[in-house]
Protein backbone atom coordinates (compact mmCIF):
# COMPACT_ATOMS: atom_id res chain seq x y z
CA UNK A 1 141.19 120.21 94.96
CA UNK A 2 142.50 118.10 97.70
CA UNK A 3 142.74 114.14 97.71
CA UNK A 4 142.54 111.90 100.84
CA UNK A 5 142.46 108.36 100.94
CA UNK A 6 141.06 107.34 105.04
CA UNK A 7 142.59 104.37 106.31
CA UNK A 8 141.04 104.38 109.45
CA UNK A 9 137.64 102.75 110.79
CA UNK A 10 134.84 104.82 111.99
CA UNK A 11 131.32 103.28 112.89
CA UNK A 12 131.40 100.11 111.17
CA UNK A 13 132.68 102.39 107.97
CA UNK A 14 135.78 100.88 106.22
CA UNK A 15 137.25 104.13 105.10
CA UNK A 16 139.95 102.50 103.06
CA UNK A 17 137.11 102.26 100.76
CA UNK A 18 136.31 106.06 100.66
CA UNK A 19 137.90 108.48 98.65
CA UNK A 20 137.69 112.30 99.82
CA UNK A 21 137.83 114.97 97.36
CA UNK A 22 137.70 118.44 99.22
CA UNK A 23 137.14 121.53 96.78
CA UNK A 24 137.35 124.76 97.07
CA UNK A 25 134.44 125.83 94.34
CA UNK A 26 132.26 123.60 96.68
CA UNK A 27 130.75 125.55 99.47
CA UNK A 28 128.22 123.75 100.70
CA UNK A 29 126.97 120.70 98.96
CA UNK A 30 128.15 117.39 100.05
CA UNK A 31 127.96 114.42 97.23
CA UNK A 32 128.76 110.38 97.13
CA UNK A 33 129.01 108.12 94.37
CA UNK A 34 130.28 104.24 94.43
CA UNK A 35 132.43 103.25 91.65
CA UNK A 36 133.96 99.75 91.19
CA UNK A 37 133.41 99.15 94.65
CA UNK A 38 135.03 102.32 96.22
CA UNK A 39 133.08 105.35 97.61
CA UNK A 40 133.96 108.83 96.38
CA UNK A 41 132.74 111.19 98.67
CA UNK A 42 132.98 115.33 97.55
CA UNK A 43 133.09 117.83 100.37
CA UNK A 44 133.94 121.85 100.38
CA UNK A 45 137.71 122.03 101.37
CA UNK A 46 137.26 123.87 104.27
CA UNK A 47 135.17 121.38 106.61
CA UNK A 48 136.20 120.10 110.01
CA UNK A 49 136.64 117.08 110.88
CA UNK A 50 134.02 116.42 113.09
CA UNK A 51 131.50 117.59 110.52
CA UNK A 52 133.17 115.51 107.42
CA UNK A 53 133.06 111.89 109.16
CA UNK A 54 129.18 113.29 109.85
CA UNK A 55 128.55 113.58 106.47
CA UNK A 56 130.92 110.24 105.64
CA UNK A 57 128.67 108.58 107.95
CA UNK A 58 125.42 110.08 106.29
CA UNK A 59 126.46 109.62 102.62
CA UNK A 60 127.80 105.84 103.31
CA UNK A 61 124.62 105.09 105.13
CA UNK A 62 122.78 106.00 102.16
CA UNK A 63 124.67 104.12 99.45
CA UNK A 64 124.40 101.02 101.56
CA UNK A 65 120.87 101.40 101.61
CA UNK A 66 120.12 102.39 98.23
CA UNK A 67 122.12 99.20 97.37
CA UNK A 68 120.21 96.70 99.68
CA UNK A 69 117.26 98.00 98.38
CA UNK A 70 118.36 97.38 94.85
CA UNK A 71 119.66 93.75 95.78
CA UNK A 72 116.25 92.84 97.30
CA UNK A 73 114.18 94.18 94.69
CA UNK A 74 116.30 92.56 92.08
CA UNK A 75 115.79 88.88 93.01
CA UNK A 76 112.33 88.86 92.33
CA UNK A 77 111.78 86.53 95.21
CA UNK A 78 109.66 89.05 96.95
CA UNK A 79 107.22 89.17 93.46
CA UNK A 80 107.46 85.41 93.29
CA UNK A 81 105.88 85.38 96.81
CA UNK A 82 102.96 87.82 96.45
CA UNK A 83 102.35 85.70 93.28
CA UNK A 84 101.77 82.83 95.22
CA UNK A 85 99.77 84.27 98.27
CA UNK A 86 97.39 86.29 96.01
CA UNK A 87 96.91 83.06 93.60
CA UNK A 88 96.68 80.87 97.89
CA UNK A 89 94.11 83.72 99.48
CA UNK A 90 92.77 85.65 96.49
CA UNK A 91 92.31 83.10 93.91
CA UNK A 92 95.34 85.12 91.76
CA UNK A 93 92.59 87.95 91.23
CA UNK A 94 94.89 90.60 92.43
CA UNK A 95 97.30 92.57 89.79
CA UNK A 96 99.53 94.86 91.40
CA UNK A 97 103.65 95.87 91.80
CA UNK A 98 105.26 95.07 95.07
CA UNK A 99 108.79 95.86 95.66
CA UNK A 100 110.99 96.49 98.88
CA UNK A 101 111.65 100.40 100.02
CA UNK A 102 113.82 101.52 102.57
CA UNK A 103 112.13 104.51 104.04
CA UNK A 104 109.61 102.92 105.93
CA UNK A 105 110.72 103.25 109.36
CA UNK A 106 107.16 103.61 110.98
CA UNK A 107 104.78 100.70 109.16
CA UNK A 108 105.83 97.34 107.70
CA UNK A 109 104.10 97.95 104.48
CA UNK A 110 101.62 100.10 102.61
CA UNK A 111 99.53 100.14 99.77
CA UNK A 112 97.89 102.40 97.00
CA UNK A 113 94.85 100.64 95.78
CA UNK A 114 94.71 103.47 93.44
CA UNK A 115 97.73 102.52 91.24
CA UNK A 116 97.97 98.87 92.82
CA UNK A 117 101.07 99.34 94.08
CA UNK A 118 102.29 97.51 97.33
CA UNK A 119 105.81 98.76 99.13
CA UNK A 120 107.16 96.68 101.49
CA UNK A 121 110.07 97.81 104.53
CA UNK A 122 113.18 96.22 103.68
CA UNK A 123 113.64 95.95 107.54
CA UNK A 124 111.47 92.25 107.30
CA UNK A 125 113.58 91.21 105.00
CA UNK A 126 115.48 89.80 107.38
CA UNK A 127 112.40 88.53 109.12
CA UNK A 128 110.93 84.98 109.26
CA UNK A 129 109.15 84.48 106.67
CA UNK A 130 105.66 83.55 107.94
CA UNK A 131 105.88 87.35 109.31
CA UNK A 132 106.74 88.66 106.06
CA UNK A 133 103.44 86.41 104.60
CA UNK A 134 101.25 88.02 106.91
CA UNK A 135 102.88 91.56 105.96
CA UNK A 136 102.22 90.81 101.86
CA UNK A 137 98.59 89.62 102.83
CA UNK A 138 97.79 92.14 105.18
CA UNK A 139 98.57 95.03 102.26
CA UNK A 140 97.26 92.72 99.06
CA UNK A 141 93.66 92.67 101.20
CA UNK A 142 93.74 96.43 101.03
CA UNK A 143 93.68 96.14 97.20
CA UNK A 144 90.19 94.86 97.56
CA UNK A 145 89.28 96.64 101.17
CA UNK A 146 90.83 100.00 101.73
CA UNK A 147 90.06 100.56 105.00
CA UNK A 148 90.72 98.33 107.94
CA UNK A 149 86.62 97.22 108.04
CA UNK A 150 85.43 94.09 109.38
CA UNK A 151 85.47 92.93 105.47
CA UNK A 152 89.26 93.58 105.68
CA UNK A 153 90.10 91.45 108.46
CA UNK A 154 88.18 88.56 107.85
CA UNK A 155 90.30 88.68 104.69
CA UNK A 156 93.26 88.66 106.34
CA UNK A 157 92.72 86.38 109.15
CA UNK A 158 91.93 83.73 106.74
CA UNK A 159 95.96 83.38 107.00
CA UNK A 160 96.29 81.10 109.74
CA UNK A 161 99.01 82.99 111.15
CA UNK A 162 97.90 86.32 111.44
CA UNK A 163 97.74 87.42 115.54
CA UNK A 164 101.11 85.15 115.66
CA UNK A 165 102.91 87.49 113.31
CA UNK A 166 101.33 90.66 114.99
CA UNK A 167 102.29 89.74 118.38
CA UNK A 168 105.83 88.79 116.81
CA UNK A 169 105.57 92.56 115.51
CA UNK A 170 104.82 93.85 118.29
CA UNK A 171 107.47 92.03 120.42
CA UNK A 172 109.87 93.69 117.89
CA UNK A 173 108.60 97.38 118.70
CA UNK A 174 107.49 98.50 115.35
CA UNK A 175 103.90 98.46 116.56
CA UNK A 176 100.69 97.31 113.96
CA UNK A 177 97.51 98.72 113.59
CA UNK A 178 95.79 97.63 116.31
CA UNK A 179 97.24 99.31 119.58
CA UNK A 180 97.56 97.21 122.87
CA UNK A 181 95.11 99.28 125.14
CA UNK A 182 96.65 100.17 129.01
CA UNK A 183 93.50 98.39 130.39
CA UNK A 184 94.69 95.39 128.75
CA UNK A 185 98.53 95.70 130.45
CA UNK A 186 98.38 94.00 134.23
């Protein structure tokens, strides 16, 4: 088993952080772990170089993810809103679980009326938040409309904000459900 310590930067990667541990029982699985703050990363001994800052890249990418996943679902401040939109728009009718994910890189939310649960990208965190509002509203109407019916919208455009924080979705080129026809473009 070899030991490496990187003390060079690579993509935004601190790799004085990262451990490498090359073995030679490992053949083809790659693994990462964080502990106290340092990344362990385990690779087959025999890998180039090109291919092990690859998976570096691909293993560090996930941890950070997985972790500002964790932070944003751990504050509660995302709950705490839906709370207060579903009790401002829905009279507080609505039960469900919301909670931030990280693999939505297509859609700004969903929702499984089904099982009442609401998932949220983690990419509008870092949106204003009458954008994220729309977003929660948008996905707590589908707990009482499925579909995207006439019912639906007049549920959500009762949020006063609603074609501002579609155009500002838009703008951002993540798209929403309504596409922008080519007969509209000039």
């Amino acid at each position: 088993m070899n030991v490496k310590n990187m003390d060079e930067k690579y993509n935004d990667i601190d790799y004085s952080r990262i451990k490498i541990i090359r073995s030679r029982r490992r053949k083809k699985t790659v693994q990462a772990k964080e502990v106290k703050g340092n990344i362990i990363v385990y690779l087959p001994a025999g890998l180039d170089k090109n291919k092990e800052k690859k998976y570096v890249e691909e293993l560090v990418a996930k941890i950070k993810k997985r972790k500002k996943r964790e932070k944003l679902n751990n504050d509660g401040l995302l709950q705490k809103r839906a709370q207060e939109l579903n009790k401002k728009y829905f009279d507080g009718k609505l039960e469900f679980e919301i909670k931030y994910v990280t693999n939505q890189n297509h859609r700004f939310g969903s929702c499984s009326p089904k099982n009442k649960k609401i998932r949220i990208s983690d990419r509008l965190a870092d949106m204003p938040q009458w954008v994220r509002d729309y977003v929660i509203i948008h996905e707590l109407a589908h707990l009482i409309q499925p579909n995207h019916s006439k019912k639906f919208w007049q549920l959500v455009n009762r949020y006063r904000y609603t074609e501002r924080a579609k155009g500002y979705l838009i703008a951002v080129g993540m798209g929403v459900d309504e596409k922008i026809d080519d007969k509209e473009k000039d």
